[in-house]
N, C-alpha and C. Protein backbone atom coordinates (compact mmCIF):
# COMPACT_ATOMS: atom_id res chain seq x y z
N UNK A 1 -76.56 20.91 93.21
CA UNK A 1 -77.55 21.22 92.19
C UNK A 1 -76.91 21.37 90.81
N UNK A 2 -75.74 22.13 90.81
CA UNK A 2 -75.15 22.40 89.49
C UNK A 2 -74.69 21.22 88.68
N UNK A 3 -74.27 19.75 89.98
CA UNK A 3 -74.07 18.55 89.10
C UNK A 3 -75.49 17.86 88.46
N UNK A 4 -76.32 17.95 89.58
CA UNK A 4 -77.55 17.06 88.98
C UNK A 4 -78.34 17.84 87.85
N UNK A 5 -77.94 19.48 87.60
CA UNK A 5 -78.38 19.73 85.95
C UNK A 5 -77.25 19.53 85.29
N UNK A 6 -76.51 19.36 85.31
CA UNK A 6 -75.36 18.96 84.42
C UNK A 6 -74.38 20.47 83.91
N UNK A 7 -74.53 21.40 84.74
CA UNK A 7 -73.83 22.92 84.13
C UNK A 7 -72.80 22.66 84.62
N UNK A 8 -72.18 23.67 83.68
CA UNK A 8 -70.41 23.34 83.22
C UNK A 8 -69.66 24.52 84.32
N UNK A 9 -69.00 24.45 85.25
CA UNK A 9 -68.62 25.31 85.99
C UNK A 9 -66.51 25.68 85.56
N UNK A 10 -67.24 26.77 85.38
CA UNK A 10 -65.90 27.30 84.51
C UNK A 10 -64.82 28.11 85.37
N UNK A 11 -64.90 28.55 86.68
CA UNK A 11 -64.28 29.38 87.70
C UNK A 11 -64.93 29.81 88.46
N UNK A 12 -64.36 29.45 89.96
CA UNK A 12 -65.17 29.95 91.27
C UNK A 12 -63.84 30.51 91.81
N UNK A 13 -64.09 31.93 92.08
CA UNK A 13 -63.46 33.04 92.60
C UNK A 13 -64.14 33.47 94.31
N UNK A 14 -63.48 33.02 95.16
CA UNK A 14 -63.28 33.35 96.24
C UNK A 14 -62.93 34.87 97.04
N UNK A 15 -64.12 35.63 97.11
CA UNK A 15 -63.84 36.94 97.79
C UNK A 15 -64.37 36.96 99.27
N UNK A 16 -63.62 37.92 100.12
CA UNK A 16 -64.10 37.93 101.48
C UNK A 16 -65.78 38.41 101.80
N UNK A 17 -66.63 38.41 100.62
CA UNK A 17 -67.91 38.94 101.27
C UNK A 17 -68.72 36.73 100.40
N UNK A 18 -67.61 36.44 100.18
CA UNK A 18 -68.46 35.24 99.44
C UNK A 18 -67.65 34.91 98.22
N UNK A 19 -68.02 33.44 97.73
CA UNK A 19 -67.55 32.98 96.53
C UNK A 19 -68.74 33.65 95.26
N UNK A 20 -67.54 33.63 94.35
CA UNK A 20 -68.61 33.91 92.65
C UNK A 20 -68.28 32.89 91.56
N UNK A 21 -69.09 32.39 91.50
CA UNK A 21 -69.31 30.70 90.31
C UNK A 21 -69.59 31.23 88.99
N UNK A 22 -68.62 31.14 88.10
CA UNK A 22 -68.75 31.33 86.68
C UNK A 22 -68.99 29.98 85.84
N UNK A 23 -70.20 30.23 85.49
CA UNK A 23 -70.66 29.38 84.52
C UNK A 23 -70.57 29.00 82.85
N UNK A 24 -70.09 28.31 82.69
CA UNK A 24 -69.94 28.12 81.00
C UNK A 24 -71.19 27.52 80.60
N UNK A 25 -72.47 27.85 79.86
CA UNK A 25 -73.85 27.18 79.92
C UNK A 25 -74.29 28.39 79.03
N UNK A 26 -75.73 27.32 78.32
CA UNK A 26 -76.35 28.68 77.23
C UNK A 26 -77.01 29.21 78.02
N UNK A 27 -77.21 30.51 77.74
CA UNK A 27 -78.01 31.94 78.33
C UNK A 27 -79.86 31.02 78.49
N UNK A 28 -80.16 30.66 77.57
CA UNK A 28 -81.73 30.19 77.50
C UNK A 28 -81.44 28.89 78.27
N UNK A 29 -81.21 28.53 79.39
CA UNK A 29 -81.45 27.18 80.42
C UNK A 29 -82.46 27.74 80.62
N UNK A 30 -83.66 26.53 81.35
CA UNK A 30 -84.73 26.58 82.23
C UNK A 30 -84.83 27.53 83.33
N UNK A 31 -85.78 28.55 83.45
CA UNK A 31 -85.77 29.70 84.49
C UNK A 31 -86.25 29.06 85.62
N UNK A 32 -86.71 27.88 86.06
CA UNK A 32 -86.76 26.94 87.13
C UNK A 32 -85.93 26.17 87.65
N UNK A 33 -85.10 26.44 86.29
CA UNK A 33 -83.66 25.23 86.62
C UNK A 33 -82.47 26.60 87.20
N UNK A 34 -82.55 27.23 86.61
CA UNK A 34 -81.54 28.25 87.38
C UNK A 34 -81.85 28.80 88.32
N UNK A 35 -83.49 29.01 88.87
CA UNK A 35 -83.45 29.35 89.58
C UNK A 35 -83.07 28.46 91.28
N UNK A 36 -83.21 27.30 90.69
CA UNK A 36 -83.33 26.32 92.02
C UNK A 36 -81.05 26.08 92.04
N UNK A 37 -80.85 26.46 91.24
CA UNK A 37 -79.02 26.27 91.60
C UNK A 37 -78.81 28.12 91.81
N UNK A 38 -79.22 28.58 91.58
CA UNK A 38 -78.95 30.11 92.28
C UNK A 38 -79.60 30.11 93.82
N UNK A 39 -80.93 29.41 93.97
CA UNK A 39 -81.07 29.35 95.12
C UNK A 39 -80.61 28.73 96.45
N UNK A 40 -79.29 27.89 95.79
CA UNK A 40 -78.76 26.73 96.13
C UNK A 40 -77.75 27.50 97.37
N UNK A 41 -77.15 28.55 96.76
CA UNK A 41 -76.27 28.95 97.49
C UNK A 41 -76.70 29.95 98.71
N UNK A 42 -77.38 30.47 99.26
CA UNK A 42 -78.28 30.93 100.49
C UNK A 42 -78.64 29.63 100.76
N UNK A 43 -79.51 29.48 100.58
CA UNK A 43 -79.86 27.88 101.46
C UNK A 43 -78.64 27.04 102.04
N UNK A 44 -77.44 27.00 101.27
CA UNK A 44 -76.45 26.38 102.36
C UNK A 44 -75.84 26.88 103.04
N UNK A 45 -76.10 28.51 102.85
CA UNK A 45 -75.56 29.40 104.13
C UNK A 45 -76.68 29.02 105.42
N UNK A 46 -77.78 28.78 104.87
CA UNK A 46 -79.03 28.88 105.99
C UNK A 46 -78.80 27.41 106.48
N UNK A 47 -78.12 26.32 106.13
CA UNK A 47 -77.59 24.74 106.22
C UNK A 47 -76.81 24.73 107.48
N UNK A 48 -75.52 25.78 107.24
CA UNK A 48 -74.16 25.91 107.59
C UNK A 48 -74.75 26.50 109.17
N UNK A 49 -76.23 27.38 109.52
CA UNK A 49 -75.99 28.05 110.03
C UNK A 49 -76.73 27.04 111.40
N UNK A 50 -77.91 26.43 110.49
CA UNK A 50 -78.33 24.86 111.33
C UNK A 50 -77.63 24.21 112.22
N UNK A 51 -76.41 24.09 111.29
CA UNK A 51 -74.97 23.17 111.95
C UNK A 51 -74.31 23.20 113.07
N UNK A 52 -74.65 24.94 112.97
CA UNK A 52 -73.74 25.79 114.05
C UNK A 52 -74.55 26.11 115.12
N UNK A 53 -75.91 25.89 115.26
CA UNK A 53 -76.72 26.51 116.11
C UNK A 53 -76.70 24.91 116.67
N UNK A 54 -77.01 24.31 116.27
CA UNK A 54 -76.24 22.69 116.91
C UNK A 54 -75.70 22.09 117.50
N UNK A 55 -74.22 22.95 117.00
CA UNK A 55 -73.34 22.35 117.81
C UNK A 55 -73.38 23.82 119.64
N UNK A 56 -73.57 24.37 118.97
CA UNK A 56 -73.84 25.35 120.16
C UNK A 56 -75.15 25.03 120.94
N UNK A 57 -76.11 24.89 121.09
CA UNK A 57 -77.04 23.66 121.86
C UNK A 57 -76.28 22.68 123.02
N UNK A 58 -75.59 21.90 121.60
CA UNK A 58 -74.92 20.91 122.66
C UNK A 58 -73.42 21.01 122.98
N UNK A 59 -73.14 22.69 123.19
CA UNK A 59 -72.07 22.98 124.10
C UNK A 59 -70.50 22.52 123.34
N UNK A 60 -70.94 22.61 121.95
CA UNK A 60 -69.78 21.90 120.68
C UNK A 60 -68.86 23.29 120.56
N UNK A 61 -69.12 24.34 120.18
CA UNK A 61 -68.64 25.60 120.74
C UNK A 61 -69.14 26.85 121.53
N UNK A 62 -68.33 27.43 121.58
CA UNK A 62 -68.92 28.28 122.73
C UNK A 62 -69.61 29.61 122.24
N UNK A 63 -69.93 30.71 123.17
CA UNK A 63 -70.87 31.50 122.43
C UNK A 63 -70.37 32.69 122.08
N UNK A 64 -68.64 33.11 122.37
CA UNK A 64 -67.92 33.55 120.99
C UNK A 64 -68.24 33.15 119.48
N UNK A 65 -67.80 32.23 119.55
CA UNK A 65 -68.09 31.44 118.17
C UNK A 65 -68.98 31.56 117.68
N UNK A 66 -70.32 31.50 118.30
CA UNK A 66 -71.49 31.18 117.99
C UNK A 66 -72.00 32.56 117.71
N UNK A 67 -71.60 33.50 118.23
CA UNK A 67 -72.05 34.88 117.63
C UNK A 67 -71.31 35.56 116.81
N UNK A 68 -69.91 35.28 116.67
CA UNK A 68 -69.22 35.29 115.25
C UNK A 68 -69.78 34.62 114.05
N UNK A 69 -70.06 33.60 114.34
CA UNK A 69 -70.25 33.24 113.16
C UNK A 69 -71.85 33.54 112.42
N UNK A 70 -72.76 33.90 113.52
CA UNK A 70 -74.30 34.44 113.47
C UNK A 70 -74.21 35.58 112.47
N UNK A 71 -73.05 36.76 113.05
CA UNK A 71 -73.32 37.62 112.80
C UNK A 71 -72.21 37.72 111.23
N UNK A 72 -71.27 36.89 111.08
CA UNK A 72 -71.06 36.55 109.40
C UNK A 72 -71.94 36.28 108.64
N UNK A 73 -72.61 35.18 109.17
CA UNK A 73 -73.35 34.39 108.12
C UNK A 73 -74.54 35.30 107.56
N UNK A 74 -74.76 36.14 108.88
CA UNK A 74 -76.38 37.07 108.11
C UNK A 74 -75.78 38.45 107.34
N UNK A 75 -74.71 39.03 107.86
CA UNK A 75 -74.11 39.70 107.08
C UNK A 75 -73.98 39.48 105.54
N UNK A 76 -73.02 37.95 105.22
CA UNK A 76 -72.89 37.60 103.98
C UNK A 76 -74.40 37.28 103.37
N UNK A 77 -75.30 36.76 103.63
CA UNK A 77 -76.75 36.51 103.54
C UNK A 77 -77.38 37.61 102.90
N UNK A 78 -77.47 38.86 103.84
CA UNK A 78 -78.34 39.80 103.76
C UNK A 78 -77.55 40.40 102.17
N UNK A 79 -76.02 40.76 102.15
CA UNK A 79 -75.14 41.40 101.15
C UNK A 79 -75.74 40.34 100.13
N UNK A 80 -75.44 39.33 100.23
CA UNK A 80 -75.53 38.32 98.86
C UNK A 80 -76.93 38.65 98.05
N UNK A 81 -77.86 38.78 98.69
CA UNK A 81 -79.20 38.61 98.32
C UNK A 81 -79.56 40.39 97.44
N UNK A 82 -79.05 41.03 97.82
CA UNK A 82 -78.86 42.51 97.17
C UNK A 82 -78.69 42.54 95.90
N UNK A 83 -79.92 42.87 94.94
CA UNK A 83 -80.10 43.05 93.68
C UNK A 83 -79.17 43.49 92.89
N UNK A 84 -77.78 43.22 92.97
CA UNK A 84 -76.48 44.28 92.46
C UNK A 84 -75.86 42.75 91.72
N UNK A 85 -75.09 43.28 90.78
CA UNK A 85 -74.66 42.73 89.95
C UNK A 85 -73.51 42.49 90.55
N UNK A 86 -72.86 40.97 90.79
CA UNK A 86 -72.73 39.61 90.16
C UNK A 86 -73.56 38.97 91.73
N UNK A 87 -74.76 39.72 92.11
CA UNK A 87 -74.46 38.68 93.47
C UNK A 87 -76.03 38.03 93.33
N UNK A 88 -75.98 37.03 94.18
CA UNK A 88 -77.13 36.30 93.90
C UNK A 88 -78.69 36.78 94.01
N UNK A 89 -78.74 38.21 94.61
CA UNK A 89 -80.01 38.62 94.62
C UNK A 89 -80.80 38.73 92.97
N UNK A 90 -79.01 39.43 93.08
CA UNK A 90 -79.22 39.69 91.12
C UNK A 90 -79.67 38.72 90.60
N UNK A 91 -78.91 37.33 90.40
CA UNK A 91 -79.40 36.87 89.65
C UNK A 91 -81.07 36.08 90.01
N UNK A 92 -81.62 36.66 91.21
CA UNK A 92 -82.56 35.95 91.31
C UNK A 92 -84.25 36.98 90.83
N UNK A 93 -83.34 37.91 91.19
CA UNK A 93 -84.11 39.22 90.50
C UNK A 93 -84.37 39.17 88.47
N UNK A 94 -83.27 38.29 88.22
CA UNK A 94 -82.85 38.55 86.67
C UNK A 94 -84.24 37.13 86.46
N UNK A 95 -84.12 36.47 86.84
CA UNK A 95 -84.98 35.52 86.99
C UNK A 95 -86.36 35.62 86.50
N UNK A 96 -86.45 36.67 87.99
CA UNK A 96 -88.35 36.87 87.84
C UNK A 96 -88.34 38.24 86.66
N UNK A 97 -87.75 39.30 86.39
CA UNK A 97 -88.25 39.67 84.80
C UNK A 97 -87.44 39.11 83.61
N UNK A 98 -87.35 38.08 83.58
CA UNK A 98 -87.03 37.40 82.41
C UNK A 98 -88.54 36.71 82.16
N UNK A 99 -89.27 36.57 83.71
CA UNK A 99 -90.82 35.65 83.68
C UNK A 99 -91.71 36.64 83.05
N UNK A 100 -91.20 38.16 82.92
CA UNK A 100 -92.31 39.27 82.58
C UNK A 100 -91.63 39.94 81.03
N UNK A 101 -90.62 40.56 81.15
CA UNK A 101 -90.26 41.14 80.13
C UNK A 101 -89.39 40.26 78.93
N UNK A 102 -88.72 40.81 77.53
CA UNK A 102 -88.00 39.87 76.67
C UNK A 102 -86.84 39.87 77.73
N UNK A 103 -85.79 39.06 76.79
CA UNK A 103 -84.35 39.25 77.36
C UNK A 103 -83.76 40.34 76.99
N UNK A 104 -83.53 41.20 75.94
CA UNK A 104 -82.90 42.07 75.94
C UNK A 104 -83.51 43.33 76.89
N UNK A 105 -84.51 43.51 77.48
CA UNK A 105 -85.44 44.28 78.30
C UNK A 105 -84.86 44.27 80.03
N UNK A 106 -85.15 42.69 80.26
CA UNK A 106 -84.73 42.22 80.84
C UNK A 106 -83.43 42.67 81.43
N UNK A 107 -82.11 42.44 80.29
CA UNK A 107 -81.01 42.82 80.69
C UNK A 107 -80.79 43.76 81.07
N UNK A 108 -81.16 44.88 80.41
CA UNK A 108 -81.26 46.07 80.91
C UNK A 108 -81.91 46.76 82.15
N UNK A 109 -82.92 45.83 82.59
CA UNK A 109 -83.55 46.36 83.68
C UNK A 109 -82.35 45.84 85.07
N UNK A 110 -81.76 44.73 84.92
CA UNK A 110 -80.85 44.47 85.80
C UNK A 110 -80.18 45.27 86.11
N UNK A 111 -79.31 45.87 84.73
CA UNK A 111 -78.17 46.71 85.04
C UNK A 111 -78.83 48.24 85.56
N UNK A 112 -79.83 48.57 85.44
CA UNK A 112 -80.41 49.59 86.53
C UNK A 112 -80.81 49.62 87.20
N UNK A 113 -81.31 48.22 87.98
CA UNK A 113 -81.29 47.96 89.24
C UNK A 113 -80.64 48.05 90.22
N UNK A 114 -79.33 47.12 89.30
CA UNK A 114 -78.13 47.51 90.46
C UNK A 114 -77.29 48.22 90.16
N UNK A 115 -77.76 49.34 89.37
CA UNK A 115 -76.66 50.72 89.41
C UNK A 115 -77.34 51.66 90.93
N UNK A 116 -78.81 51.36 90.85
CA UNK A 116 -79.82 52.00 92.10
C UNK A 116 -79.29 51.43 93.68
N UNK A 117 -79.37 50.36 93.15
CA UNK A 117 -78.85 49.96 95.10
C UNK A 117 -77.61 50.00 95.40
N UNK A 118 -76.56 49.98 94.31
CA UNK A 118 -75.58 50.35 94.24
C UNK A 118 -75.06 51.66 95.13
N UNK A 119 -75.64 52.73 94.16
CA UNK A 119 -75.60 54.18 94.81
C UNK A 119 -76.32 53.83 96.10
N UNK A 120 -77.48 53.14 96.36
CA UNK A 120 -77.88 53.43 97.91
C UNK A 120 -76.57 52.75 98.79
N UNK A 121 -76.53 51.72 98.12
CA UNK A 121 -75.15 51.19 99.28
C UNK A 121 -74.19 52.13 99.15
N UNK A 122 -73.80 52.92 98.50
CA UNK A 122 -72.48 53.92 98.42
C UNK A 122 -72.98 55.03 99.25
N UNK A 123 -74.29 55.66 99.30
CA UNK A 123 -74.69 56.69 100.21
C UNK A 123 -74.63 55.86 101.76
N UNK A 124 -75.02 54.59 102.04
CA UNK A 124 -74.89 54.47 103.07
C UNK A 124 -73.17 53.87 103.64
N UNK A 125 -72.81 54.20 103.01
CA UNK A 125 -71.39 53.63 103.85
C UNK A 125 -70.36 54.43 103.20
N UNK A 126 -70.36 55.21 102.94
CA UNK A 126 -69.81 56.20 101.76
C UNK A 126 -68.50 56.83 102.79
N UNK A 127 -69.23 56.83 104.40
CA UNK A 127 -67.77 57.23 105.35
C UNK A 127 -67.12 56.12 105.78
N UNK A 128 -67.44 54.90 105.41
CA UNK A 128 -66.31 53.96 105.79
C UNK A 128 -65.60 52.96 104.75
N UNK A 129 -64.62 53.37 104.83
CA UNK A 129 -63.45 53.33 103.53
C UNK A 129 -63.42 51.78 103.57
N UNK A 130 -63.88 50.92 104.31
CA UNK A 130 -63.61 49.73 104.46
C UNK A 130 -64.64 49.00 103.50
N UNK A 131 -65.39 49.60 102.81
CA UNK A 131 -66.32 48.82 101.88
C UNK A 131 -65.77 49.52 100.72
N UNK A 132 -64.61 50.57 100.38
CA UNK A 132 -64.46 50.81 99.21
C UNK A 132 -64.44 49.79 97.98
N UNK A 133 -63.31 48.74 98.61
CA UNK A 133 -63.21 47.83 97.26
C UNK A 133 -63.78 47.15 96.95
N UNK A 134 -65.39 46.68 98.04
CA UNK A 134 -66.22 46.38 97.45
C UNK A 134 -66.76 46.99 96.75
N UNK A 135 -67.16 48.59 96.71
CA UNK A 135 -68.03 49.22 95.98
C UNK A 135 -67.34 49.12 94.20
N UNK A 136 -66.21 49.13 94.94
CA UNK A 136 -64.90 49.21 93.42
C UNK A 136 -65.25 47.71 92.90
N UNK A 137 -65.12 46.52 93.01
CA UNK A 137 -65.74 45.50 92.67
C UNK A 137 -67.60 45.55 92.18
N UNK A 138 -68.02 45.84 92.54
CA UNK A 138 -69.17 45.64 91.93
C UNK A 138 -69.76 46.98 90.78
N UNK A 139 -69.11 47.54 91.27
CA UNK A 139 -68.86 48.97 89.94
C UNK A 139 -68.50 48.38 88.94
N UNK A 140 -67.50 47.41 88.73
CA UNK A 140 -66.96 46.74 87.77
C UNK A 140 -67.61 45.67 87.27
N UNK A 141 -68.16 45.31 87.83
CA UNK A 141 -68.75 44.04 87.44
C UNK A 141 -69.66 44.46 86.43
N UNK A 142 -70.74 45.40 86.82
CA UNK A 142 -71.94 46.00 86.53
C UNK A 142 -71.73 46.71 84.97
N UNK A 143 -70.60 47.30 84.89
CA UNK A 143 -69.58 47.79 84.02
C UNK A 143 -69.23 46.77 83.10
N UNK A 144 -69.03 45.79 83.23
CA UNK A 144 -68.38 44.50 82.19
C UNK A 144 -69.95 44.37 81.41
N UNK A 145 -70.41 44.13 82.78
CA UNK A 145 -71.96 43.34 82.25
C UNK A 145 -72.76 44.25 81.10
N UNK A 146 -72.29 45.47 81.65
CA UNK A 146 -72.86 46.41 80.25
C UNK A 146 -72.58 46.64 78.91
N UNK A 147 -70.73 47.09 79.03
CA UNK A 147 -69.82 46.58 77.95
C UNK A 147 -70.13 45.23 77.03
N UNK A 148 -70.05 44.21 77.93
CA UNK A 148 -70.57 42.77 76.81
C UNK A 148 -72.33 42.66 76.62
N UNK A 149 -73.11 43.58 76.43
CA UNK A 149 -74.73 43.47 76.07
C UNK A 149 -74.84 43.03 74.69
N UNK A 150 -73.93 43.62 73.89
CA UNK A 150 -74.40 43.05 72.70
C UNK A 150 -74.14 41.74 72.47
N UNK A 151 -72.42 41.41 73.09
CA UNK A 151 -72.24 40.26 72.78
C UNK A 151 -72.76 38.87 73.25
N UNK A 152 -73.54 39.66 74.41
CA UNK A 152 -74.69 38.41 75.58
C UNK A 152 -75.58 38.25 74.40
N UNK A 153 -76.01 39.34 74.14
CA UNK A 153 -77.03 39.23 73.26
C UNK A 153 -77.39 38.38 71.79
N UNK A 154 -76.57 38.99 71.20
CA UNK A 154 -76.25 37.86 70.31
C UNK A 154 -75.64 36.41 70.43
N UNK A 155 -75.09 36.21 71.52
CA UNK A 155 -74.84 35.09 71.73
C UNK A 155 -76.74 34.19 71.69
N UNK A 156 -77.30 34.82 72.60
CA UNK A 156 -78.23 34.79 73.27
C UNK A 156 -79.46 34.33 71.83
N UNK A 157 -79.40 35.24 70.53
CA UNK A 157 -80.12 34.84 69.34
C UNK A 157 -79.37 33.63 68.41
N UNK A 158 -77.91 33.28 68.90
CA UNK A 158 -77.57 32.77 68.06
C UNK A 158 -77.49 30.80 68.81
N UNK A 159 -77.40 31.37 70.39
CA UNK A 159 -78.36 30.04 70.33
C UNK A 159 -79.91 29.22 70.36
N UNK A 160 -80.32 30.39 69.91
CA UNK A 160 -81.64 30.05 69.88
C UNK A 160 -82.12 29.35 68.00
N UNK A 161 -80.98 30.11 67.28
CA UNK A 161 -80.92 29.77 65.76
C UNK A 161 -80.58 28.11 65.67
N UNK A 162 -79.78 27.96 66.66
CA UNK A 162 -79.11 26.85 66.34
C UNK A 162 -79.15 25.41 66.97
N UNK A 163 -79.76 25.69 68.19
CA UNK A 163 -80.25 24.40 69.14
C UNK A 163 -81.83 24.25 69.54
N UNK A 164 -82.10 23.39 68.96
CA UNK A 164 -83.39 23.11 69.54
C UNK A 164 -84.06 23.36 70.80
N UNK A 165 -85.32 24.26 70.77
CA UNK A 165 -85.88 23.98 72.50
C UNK A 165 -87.03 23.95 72.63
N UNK A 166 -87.42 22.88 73.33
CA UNK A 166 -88.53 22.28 74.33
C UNK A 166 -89.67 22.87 74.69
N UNK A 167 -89.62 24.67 74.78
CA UNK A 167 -90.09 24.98 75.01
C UNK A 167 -91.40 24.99 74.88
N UNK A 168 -92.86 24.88 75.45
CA UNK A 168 -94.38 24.76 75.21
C UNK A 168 -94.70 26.35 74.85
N UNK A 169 -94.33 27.48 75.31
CA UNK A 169 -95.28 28.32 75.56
C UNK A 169 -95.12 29.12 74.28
N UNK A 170 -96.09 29.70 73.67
CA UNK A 170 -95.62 31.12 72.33
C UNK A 170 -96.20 32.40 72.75
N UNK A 171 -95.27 33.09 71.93
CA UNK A 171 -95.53 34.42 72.28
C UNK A 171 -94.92 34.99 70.89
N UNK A 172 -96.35 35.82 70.89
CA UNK A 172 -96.03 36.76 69.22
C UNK A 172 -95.72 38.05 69.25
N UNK A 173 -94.28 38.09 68.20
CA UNK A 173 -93.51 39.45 68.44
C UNK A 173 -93.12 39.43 67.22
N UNK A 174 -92.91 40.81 66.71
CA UNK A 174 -92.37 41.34 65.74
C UNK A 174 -91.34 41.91 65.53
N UNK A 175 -90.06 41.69 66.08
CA UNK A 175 -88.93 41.76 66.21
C UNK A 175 -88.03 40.87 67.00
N UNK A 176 -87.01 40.63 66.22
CA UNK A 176 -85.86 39.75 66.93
C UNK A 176 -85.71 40.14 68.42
N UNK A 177 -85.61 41.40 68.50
CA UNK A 177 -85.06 41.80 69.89
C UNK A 177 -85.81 42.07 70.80
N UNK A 178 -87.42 41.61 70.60
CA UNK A 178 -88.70 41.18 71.36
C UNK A 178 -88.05 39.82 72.07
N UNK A 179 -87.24 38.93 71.75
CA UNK A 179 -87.51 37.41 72.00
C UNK A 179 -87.41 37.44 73.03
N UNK A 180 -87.85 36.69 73.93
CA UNK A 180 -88.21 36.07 75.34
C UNK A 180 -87.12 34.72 75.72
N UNK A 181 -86.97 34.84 76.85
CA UNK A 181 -86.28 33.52 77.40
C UNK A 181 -87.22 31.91 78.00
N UNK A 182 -87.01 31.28 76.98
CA UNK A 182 -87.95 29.77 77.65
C UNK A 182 -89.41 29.99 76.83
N UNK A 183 -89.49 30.85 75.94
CA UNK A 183 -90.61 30.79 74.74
C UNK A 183 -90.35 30.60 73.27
N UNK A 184 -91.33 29.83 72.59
CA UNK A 184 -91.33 29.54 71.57
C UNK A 184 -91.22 31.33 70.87
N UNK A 185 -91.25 31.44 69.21
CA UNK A 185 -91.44 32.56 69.15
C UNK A 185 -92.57 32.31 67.81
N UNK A 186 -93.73 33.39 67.49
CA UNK A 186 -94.45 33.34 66.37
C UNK A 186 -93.96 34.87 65.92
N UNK A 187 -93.30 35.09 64.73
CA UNK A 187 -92.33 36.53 64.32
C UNK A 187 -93.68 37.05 63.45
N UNK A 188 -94.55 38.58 63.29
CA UNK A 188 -95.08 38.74 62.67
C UNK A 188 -94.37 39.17 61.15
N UNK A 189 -94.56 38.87 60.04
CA UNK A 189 -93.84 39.69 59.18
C UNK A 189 -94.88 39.39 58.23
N UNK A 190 -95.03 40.58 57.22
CA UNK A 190 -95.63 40.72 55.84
C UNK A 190 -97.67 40.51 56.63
N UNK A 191 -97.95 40.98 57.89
CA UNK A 191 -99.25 40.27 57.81
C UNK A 191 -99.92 39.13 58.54
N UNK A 192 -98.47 38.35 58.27
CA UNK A 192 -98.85 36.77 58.79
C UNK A 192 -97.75 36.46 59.93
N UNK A 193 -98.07 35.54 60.68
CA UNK A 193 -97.16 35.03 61.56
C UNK A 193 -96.15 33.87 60.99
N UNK A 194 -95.03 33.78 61.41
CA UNK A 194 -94.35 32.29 60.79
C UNK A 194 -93.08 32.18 62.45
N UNK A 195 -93.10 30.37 62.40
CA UNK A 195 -92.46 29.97 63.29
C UNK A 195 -91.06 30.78 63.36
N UNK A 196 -90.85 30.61 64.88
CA UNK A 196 -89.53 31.30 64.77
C UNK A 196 -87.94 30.49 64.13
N UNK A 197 -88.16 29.52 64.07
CA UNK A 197 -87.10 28.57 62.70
C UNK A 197 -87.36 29.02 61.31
N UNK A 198 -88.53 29.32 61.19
CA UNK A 198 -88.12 30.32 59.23
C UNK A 198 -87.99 31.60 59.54
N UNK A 199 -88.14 32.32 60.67
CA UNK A 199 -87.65 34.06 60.23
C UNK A 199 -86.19 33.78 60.85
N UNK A 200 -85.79 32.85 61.33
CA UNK A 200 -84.82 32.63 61.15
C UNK A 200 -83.44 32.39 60.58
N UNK A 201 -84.29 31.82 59.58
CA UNK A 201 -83.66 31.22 58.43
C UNK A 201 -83.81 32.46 57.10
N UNK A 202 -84.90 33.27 57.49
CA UNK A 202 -84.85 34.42 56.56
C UNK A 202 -84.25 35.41 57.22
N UNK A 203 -84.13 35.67 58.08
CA UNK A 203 -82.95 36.47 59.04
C UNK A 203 -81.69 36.34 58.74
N UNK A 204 -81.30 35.39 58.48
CA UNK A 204 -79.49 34.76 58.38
C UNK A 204 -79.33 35.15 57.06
N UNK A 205 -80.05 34.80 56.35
CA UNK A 205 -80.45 35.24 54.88
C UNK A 205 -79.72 37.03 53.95
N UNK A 206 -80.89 37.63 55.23
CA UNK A 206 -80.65 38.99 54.98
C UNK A 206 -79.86 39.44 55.46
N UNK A 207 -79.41 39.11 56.00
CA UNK A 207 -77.94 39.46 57.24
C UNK A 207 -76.83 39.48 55.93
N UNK A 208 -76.33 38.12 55.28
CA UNK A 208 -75.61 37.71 54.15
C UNK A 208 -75.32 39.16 53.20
């Protein structure tokens, strides 16, 4: 999926609960288009697991195997899908309120999402030391992701200043930090509405 949209894959980091795919790509891609390459990766766990129930059918391995690997695959499955920051629930969660709230709203609702299931996963396994460095990994993650908000953020207005988008739908707001992901913008100022390319351009302005 990531070749046939054309995203730029910048580092895939290999950990024992799963790989993590770092993307080089603007923040405003299609929320249909990311969502179908975020969804990409469960579905080929659910592929992998086809394969294996398969070859176990027709006696390809045996039923060691076959329940090792059952009970990986739903393990990594069930973990992956967990609204916690960097894992794919997250980002599929980040998805659907990006469809409701702005982006900067948005962001924020992530990172308290998975500070919440976070702590529930730490209350529930809190006596077995064997998920520490996961908990220590995604503490961190969650942590970066907060640290760089402004700079997502502004990244986030400054490609919207500068590249054209496609987008059909508008939505009228009166502040920069209202803007929405995959919408046009109508900025109220002085009274009247004006496209979001001149408060733009009067934005950069006053910034100066």
């Amino acid at each position: 999926m990531i070749l046939k949209y054309k995203w730029n894959i910048k580092k895939i980091t290999i950990y024992p609960f799963g790989g993590v795919c770092l993307l080089d790509e603007e923040i405003d891609k299609p929320l249909f288009e990311e969502f179908i390459i975020t969804a990409a990766g469960p579905l080929f766990q659910e592929i992998l697991f086809i394969i294996i129930v398969f070859l176990y059918k027709f006696n390809i391995i045996d039923t060691y195997i076959f329940n090792l690997f059952k009970n990986y695959n739903i393990t990594i499955l069930v973990f992956n899908l967990l609204p916690i920051i960097p894992l794919d629930g997250s980002k599929l969660l980040n998805i659907l309120i990006n469809k409701i709230f702005n982006f900067r709203l948005s962001y924020f609702l992530n990172i308290i999402i998975s500070i919440i299931f976070l702590s529930i996963f730490f209350i529930i396994f809190k006596k077995d030391s064997s998920y520490y460095l996961i908990l220590i990994f995604l503490m961190s993650q969650i942590l970066y992701y907060y640290k760089n908000r402004y700079i997502i953020f502004n990244r986030f207005i400054l490609e919207r200043s500068l590249r054209k988008k496609d987008f059909t739908k508008y939505k009228k707001i009166n502040s920069i930090k209202k803007m929405y992901r995959n919408k046009k913008h109508l900025f109220k100022r002085n009274g009247t509405y004006i496209t979001e390319n001149n408060y733009m351009r009067i934005f950069r302005k006053e910034k100066k």
